[in-house]
Protein backbone atom coordinates (compact mmCIF):
# COMPACT_ATOMS: atom_id res chain seq x y z
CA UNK A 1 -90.83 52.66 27.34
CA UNK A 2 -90.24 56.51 28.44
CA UNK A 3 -91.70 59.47 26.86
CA UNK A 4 -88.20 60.10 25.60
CA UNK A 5 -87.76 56.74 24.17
CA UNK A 6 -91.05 57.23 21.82
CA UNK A 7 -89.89 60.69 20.60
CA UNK A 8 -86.51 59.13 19.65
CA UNK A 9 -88.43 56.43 17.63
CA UNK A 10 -91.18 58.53 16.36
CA UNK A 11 -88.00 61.01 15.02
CA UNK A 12 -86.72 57.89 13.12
CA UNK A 13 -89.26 57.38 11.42
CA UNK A 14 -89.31 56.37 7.65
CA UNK A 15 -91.10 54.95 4.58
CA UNK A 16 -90.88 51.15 4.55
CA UNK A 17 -92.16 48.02 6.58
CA UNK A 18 -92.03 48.62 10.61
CA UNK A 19 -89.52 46.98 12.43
CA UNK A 20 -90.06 43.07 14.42
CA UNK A 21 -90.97 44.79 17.69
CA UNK A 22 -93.67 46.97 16.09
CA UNK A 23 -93.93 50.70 14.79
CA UNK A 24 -94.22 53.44 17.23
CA UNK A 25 -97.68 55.19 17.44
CA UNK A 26 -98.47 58.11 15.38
CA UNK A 27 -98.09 61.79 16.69
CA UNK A 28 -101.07 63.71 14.94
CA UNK A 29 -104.61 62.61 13.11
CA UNK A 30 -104.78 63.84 9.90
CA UNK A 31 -107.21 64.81 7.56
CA UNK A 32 -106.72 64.22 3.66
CA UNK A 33 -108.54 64.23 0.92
CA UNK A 34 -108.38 61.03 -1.77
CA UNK A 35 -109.96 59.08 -4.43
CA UNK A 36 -111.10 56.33 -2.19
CA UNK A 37 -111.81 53.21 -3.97
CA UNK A 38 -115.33 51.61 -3.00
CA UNK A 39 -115.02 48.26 -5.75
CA UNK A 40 -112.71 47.63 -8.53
CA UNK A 41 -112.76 44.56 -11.07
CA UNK A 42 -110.92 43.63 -14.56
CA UNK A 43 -112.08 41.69 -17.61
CA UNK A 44 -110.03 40.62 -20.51
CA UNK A 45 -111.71 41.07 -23.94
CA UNK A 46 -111.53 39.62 -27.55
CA UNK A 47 -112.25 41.82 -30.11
CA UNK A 48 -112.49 40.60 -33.84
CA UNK A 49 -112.29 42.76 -36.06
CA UNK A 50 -112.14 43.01 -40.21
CA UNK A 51 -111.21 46.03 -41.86
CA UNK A 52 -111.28 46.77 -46.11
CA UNK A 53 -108.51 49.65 -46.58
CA UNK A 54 -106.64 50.71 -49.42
CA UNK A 55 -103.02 50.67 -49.70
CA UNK A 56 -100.81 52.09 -52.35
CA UNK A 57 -97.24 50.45 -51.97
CA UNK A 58 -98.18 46.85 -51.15
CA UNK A 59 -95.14 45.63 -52.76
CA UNK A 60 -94.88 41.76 -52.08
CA UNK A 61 -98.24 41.66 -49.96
CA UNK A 62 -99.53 38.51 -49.45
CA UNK A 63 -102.67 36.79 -47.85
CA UNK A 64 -101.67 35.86 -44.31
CA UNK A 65 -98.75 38.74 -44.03
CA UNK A 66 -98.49 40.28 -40.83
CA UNK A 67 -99.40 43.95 -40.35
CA UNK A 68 -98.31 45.32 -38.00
CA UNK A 69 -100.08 47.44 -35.14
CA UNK A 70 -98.99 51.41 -34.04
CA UNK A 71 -100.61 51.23 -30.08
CA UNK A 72 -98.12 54.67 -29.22
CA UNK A 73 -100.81 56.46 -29.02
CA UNK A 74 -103.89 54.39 -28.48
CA UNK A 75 -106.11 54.79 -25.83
CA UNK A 76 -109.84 53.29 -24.30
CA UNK A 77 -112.15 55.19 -22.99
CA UNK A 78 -116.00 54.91 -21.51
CA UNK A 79 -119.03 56.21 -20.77
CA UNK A 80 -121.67 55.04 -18.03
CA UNK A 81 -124.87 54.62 -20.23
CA UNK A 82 -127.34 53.80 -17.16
CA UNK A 83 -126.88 52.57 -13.08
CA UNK A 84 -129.41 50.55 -11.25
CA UNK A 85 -129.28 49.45 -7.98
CA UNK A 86 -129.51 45.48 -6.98
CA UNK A 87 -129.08 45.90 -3.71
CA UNK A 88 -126.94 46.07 -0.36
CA UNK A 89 -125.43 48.81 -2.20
CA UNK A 90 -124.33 47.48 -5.38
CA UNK A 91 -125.35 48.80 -8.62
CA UNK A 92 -125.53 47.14 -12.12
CA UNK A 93 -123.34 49.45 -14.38
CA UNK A 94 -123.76 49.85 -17.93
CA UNK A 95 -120.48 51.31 -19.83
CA UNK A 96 -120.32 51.82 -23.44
CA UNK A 97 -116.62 51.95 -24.77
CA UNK A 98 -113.96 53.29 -27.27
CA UNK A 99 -111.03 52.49 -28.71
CA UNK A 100 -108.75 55.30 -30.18
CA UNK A 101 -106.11 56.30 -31.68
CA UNK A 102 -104.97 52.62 -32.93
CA UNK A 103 -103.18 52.47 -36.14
CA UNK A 104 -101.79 49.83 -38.48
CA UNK A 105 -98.69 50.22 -40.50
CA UNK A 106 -98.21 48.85 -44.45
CA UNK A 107 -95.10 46.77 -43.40
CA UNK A 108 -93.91 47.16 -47.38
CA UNK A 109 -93.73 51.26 -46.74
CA UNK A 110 -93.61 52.37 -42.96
CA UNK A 111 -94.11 55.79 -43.58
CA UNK A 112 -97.75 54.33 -44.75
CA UNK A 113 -100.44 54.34 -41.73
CA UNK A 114 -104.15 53.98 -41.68
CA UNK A 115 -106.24 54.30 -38.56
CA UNK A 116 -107.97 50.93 -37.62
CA UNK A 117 -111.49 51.76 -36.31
CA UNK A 118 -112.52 49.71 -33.68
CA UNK A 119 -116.35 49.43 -32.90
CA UNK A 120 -117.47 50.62 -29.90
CA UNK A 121 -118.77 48.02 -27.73
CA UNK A 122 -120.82 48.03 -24.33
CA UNK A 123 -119.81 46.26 -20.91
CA UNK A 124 -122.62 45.64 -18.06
CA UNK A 125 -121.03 45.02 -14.83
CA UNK A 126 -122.15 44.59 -10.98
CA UNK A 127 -120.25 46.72 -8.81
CA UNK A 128 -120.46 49.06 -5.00
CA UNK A 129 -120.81 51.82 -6.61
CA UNK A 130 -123.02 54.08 -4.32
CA UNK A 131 -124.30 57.50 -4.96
CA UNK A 132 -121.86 59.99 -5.54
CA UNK A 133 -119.05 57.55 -6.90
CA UNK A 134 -117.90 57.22 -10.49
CA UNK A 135 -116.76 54.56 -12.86
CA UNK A 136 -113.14 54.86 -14.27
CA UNK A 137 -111.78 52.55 -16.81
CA UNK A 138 -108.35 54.88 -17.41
CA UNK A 139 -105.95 51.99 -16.39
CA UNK A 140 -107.50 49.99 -19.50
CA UNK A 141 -105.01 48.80 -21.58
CA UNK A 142 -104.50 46.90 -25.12
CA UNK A 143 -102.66 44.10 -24.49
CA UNK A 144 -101.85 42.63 -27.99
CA UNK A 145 -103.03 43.68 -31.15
CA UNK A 146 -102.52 40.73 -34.18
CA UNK A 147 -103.31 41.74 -37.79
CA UNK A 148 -102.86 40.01 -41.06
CA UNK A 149 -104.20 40.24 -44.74
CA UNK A 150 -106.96 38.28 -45.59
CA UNK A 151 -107.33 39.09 -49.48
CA UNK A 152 -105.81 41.69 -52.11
CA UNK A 153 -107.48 43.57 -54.90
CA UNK A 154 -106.51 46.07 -57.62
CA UNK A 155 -108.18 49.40 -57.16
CA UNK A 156 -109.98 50.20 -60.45
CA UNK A 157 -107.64 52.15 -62.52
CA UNK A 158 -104.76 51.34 -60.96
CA UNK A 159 -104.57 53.73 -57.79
CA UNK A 160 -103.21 51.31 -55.49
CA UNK A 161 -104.96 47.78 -53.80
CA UNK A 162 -108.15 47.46 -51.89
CA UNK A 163 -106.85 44.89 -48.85
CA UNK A 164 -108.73 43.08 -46.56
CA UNK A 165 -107.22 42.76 -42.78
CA UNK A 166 -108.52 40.88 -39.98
CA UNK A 167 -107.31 41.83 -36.33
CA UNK A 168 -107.14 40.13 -33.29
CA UNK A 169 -107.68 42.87 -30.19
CA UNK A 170 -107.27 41.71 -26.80
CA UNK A 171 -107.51 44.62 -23.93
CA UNK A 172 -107.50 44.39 -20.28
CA UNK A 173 -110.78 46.34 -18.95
CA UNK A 174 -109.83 47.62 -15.66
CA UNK A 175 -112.97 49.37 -13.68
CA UNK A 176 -112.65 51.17 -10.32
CA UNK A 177 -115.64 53.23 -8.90
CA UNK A 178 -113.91 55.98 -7.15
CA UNK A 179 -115.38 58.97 -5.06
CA UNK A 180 -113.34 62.00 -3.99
CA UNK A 181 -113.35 61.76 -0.38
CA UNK A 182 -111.85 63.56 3.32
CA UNK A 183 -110.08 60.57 5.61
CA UNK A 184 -109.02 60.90 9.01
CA UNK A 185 -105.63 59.14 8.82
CA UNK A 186 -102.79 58.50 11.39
CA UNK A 187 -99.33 60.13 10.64
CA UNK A 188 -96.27 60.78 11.40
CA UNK A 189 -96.00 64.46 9.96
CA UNK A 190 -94.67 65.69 6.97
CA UNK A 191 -91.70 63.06 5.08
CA UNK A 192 -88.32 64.18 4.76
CA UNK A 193 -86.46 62.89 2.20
CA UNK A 194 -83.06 60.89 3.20
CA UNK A 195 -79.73 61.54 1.68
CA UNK A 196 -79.24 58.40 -1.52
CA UNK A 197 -77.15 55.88 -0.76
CA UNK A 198 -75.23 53.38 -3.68
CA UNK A 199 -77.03 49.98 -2.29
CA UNK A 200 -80.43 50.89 -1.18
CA UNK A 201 -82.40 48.33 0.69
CA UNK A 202 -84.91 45.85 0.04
CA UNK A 203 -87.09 47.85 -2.93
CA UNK A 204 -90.64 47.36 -2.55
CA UNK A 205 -91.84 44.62 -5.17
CA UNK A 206 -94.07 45.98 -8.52
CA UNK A 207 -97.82 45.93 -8.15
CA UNK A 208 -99.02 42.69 -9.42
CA UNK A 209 -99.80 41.84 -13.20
CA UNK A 210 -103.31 42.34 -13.30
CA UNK A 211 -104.52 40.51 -16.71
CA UNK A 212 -102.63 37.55 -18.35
């Protein structure tokens, strides 16, 4: 192939799989600066939990209603506690972690909420993490969140009911020890967007589910 014949190619370049005979080579190394990814790891978690509230339009409430879960605005977090090393560069990690911002809702009066406190709880993992790297658990998620009433009980003086819940957390624990690195990469310069078109191509599938 002529000199000619690889600029024409290299021009047409686009985002997307390279074509049967093979993408052309790149025209400049780069360097940019990422969050590499040394190791990354999920775990799916139970959490039981029992909560005593009190409730002031409970209406028809019944033991084994459903009460229902707010997760808009609910979040996990963590915090390494301690790293030591076990070798060939992997490190046993310990993370203690939150739940916030989770909610449940009197189903009798939604405009009734009450925060449901989760205990924190602490994870202890083996993972590459070497020095200079951090653990991140952002992509955590709550998967499904199952409360019902266990027991009802008339507040003294007649101020509303003392009700006992017990939940059912499950959350998806997704840890990734990242460092902010510079790579030397291969590239084709700088993308240029092409114009839309009605019926785009093959779409590139989603990421995979990563807890069931």
């Amino acid at each position: 192939m002529s000199s000619d014949e690889v600029k024409t190619k290299q021009i047409n370049v686009s985002p997307g799989e390279c074509p049967p005979e093979g993408c052309p080579p790149p025209v400049r190394i780069e360097c940019i600066v990422v969050d590499k990814v040394y190791d990354s790891c999920f775990q799916r978690e139970s959490l039981p939990l029992e909560k005593i509230c009190v409730m002031v339009d409970t209406d028809s409430f019944a033991p084994g209603e459903i009460v229902p879960c707010i997760l808009d605005n609910a979040a996990i977090s963590c915090t390494e506690i301690e790293r030591t090393p076990r070798g060939n560069g992997f490190f046993e990690v310990v993370l203690a972690f939150n739940i916030n911002n989770l909610m449940i809702q009197n189903p009798n009066n939604p405009q009734e909420s009450l925060p449901l406190e989760v205990t924190p709880f602490i994870k202890t993992l083996t993972l590459c993490c070497p020095e200079g790297t951090y653990v991140d658990c952002s992509e955590s998620t709550i998967i499904r969140c199952i409360c019902i009433v266990k027991s009802i009980t008339p507040v003294e003086g007649g101020f509303g009911f003392q009700v006992i819940i017990v939940c059912q957390i499950a959350v998806c624990l997704v840890f990734k020890c990242i460092s902010r690195v510079q790579l030397l990469v291969p590239s084709y310069g700088f993308c240029v967007p092409a114009p839309c078109i009605a019926l785009p191509g093959v779409c590139p599938p989603a990421p995979p589910a990563q807890c069931f």
